[in-house]
N, C-alpha and C. Protein backbone atom coordinates (compact mmCIF):
# COMPACT_ATOMS: atom_id res chain seq x y z
N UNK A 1 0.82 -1.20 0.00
CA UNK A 1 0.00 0.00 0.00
C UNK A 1 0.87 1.26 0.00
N UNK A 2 2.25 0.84 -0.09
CA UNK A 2 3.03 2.25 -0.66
C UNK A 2 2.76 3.25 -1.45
N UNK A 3 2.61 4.38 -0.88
CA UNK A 3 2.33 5.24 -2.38
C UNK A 3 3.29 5.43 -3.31
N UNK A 4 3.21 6.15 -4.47
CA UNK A 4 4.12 6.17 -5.54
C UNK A 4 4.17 7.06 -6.24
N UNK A 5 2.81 7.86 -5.99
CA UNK A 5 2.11 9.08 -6.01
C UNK A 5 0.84 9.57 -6.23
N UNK A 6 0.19 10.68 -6.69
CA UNK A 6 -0.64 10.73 -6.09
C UNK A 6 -1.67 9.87 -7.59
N UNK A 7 -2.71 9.07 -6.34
CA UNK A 7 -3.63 8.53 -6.94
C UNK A 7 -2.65 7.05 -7.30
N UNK A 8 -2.06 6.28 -6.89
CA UNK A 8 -0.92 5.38 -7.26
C UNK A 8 -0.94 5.07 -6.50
N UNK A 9 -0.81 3.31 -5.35
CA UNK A 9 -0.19 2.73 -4.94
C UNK A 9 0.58 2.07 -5.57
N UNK A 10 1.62 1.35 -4.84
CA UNK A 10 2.49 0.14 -5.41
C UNK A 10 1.30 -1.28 -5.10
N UNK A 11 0.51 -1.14 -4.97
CA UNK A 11 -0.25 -2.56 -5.07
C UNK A 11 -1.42 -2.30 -6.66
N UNK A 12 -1.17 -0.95 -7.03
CA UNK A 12 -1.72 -0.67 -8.20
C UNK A 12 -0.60 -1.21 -9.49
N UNK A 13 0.04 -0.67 -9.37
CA UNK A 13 1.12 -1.05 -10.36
C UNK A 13 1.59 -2.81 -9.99
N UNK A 14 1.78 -3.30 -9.14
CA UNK A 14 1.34 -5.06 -9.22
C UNK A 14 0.43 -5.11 -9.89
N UNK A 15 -0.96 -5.06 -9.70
CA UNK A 15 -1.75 -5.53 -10.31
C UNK A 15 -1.68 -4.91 -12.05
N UNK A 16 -1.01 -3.95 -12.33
CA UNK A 16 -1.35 -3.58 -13.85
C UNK A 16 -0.04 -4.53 -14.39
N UNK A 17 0.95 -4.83 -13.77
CA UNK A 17 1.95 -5.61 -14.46
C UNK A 17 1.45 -6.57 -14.46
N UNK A 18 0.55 -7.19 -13.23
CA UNK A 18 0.16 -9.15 -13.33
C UNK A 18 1.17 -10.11 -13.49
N UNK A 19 1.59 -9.58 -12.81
CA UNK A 19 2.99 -10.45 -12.68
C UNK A 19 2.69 -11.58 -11.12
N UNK A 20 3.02 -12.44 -11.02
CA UNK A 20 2.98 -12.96 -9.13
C UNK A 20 3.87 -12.46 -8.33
N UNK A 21 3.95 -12.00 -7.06
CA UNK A 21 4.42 -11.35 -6.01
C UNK A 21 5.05 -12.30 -5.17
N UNK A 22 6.41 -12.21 -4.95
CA UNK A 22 7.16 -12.65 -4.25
C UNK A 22 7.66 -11.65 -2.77
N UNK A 23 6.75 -11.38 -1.37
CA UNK A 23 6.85 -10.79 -0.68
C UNK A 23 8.28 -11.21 0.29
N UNK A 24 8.70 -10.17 0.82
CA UNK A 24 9.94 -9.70 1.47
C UNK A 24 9.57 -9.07 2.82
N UNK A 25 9.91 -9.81 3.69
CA UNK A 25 9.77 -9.43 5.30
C UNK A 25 10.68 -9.40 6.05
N UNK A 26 10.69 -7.76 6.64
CA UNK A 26 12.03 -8.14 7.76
C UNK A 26 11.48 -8.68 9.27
N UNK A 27 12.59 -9.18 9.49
CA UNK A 27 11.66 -10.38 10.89
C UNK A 27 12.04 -9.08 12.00
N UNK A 28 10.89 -8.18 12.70
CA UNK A 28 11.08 -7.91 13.54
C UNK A 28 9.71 -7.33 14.22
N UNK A 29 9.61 -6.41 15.48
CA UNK A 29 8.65 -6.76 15.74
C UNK A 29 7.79 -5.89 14.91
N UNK A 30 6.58 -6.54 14.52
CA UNK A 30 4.91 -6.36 13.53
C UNK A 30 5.31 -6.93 12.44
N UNK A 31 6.39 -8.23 12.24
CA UNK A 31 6.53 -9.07 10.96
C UNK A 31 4.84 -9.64 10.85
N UNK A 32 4.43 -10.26 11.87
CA UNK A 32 3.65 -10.70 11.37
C UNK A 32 1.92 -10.22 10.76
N UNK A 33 2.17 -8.89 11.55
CA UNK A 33 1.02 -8.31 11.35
C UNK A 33 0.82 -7.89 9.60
N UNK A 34 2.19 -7.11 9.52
CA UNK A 34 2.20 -6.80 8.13
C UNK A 34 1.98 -7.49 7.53
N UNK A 35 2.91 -8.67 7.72
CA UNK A 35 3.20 -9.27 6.31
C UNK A 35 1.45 -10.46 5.98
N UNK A 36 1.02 -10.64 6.95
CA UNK A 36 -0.17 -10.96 6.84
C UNK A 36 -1.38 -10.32 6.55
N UNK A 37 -1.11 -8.95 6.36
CA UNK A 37 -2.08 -8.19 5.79
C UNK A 37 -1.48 -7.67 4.54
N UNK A 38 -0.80 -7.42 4.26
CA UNK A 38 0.16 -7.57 3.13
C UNK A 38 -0.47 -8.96 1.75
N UNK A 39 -0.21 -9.82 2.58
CA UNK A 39 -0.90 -11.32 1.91
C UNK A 39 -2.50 -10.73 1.45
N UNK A 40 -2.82 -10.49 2.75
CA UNK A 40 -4.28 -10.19 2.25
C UNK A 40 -5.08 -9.62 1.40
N UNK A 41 -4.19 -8.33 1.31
CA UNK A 41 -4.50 -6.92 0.32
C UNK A 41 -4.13 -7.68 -1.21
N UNK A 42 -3.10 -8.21 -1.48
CA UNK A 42 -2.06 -8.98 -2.63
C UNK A 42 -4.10 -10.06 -2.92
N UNK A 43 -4.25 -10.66 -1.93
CA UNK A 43 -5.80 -11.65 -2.60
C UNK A 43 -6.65 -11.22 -3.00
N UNK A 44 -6.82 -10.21 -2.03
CA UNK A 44 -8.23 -9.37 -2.44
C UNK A 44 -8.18 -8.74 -3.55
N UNK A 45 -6.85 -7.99 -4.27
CA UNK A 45 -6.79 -7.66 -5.47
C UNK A 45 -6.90 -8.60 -6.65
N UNK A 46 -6.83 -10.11 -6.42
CA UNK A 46 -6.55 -11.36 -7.48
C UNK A 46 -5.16 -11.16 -7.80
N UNK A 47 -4.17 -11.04 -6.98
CA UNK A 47 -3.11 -10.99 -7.36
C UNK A 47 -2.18 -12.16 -6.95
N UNK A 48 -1.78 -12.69 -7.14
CA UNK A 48 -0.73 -14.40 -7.06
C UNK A 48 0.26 -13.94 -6.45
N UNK A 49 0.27 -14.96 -5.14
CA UNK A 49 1.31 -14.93 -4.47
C UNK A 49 2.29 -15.90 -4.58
N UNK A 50 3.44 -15.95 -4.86
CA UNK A 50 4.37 -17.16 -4.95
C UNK A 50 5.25 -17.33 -3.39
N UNK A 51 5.40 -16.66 -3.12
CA UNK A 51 5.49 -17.05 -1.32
C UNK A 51 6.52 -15.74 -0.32
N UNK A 52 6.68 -16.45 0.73
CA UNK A 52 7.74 -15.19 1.23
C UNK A 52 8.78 -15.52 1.26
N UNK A 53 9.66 -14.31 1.25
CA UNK A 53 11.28 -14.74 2.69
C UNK A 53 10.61 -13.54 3.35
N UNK A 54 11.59 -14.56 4.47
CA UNK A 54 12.01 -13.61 5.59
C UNK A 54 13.14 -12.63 5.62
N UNK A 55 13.65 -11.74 5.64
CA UNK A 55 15.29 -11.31 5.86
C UNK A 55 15.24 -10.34 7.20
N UNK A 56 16.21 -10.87 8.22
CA UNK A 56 16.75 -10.22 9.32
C UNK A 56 16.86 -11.93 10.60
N UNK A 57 16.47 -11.34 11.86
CA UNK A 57 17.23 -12.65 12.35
C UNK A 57 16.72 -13.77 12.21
N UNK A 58 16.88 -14.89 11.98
CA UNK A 58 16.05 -16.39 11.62
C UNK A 58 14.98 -16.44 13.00
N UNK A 59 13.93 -16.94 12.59
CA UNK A 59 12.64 -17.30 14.04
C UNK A 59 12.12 -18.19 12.96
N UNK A 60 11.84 -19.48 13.46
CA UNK A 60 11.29 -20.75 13.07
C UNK A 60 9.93 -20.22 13.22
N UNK A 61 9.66 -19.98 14.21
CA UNK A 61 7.79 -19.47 15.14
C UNK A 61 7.23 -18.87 13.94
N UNK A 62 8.35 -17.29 13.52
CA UNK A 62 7.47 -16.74 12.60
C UNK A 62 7.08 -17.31 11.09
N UNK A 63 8.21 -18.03 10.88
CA UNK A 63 7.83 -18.79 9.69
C UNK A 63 6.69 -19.52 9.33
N UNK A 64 6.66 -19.86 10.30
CA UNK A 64 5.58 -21.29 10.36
C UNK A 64 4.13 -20.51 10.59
N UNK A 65 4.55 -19.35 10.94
CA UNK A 65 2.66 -18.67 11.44
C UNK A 65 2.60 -18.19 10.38
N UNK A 66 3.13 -17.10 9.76
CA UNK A 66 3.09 -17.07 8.50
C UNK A 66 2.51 -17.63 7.30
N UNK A 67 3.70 -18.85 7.41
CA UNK A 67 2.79 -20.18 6.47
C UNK A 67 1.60 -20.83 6.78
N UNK A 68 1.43 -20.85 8.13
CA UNK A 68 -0.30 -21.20 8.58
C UNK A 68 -1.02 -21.03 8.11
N UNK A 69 -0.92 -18.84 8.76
CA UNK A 69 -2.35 -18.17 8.71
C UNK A 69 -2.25 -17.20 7.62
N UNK A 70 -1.29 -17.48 6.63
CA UNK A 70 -0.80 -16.19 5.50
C UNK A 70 -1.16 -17.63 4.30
N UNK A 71 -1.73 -18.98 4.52
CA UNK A 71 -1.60 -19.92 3.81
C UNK A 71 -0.50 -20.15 2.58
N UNK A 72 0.76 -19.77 2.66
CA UNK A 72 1.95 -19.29 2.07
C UNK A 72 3.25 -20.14 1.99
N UNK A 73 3.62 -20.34 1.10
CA UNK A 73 5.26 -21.02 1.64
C UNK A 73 6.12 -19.64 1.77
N UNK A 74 7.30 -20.11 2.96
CA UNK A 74 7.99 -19.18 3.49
C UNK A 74 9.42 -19.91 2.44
N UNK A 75 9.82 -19.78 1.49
CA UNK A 75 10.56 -20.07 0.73
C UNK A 75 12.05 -19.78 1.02
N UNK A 76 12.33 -18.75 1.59
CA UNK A 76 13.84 -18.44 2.30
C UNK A 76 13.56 -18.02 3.64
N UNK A 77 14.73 -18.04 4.51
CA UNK A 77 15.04 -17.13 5.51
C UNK A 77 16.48 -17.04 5.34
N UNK A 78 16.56 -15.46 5.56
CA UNK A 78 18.11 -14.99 4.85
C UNK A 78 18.10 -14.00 6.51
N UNK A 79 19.59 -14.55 7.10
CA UNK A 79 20.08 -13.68 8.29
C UNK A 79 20.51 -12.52 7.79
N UNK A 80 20.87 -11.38 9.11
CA UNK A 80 21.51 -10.12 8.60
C UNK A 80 22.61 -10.75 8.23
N UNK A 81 22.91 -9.62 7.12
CA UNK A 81 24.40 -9.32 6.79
C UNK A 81 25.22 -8.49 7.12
N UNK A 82 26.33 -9.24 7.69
CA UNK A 82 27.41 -8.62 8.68
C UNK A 82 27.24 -6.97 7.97
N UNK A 83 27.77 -6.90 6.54
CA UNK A 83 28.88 -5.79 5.80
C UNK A 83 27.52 -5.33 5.32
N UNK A 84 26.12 -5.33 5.48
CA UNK A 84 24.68 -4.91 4.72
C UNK A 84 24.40 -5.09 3.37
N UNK A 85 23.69 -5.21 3.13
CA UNK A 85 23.17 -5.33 1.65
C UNK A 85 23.85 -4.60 0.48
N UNK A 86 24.54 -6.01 -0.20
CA UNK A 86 24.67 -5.51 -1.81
C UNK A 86 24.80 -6.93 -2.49
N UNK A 87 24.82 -6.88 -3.07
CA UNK A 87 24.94 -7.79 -4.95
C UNK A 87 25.94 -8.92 -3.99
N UNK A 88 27.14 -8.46 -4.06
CA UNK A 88 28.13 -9.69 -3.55
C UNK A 88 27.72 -10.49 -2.28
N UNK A 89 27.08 -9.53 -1.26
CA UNK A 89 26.12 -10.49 -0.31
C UNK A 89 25.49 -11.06 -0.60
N UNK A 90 24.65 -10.49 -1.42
CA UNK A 90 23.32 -11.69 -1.85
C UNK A 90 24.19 -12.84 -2.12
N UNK A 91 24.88 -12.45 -3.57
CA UNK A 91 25.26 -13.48 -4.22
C UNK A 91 25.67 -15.13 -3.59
N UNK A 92 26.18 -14.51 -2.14
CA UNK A 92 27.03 -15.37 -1.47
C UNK A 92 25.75 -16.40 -0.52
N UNK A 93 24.44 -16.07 -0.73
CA UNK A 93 23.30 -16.54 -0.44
C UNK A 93 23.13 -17.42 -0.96
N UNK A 94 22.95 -19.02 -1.12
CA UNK A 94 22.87 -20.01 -1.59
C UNK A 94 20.84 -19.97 -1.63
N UNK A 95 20.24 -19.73 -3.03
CA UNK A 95 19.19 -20.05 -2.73
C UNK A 95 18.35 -21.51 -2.10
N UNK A 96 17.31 -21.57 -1.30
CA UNK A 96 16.94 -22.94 -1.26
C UNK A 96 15.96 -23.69 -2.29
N UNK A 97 15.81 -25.17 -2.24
CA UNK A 97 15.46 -25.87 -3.18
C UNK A 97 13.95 -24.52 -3.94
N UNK A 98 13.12 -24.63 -2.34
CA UNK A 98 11.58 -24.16 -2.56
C UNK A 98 12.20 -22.53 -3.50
N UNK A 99 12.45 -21.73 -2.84
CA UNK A 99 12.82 -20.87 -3.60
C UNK A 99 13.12 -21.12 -5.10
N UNK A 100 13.83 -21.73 -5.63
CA UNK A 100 14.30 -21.99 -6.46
C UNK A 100 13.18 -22.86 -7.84
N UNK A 101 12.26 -23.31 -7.08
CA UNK A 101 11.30 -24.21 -7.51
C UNK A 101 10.34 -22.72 -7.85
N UNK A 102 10.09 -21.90 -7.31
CA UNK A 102 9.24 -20.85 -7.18
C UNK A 102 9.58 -20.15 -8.09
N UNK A 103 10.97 -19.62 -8.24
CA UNK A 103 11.18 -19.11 -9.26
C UNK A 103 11.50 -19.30 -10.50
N UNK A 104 10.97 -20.87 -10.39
CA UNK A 104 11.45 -21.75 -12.31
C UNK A 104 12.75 -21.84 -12.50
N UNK A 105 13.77 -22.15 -11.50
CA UNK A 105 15.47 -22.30 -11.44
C UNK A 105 15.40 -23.41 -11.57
N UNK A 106 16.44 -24.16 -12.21
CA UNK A 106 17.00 -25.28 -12.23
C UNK A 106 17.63 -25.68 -10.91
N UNK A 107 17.31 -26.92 -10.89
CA UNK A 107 18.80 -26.84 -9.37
C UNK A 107 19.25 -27.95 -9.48
């Protein structure tokens, strides 16, 4: 529900691309509130969800509630990074199988 400007959300422009949504959560506290209303807003529009990560500290708990009550696969959980976010961090991220399955990768 970001704006983007006026008369524009970013859940407007999802839906005009129609593309499926791969949501991004940092684990801290109101992960779950968001990101479960987040899910919600993404349905109610008819918009396809292909699943979440998590990124910040690993919690099994939140994953799994998530995937419960967000009916979702939680496809990664990615810890902080020591040196913060760039390209060579990621890179050094080994995706997992589900991820990888989600995004039509070979593995």
């Amino acid at each position: 529900m970001v704006p983007l400007g006026t008369e524009c959300l970013m859940i407007d422009l999802i839906a005009r691309l129609g593309l499926p949504v791969l949501v991004v959560a940092l684990t801290r506290l109101g992960t779950l509130n968001h990101t479960l209303l987040t899910l919600q807003a993404l349905r109610l529009r008819g918009i396809a969800v292909l699943g979440v990560i998590l990124n910040g500290p690993l919690c099994d708990m939140t994953a799994r509630t998530i995937a419960d009550y967000g009916r979702v696969p939680v496809l990664q959980q990615i810890p902080p990074l020591p040196d913060g976010v760039s390209a060579s961090a990621l890179m050094q991220i080994a995706p997992t199988a589900a991820l990888k399955r989600a995004l039509g990768m070979q593995e």
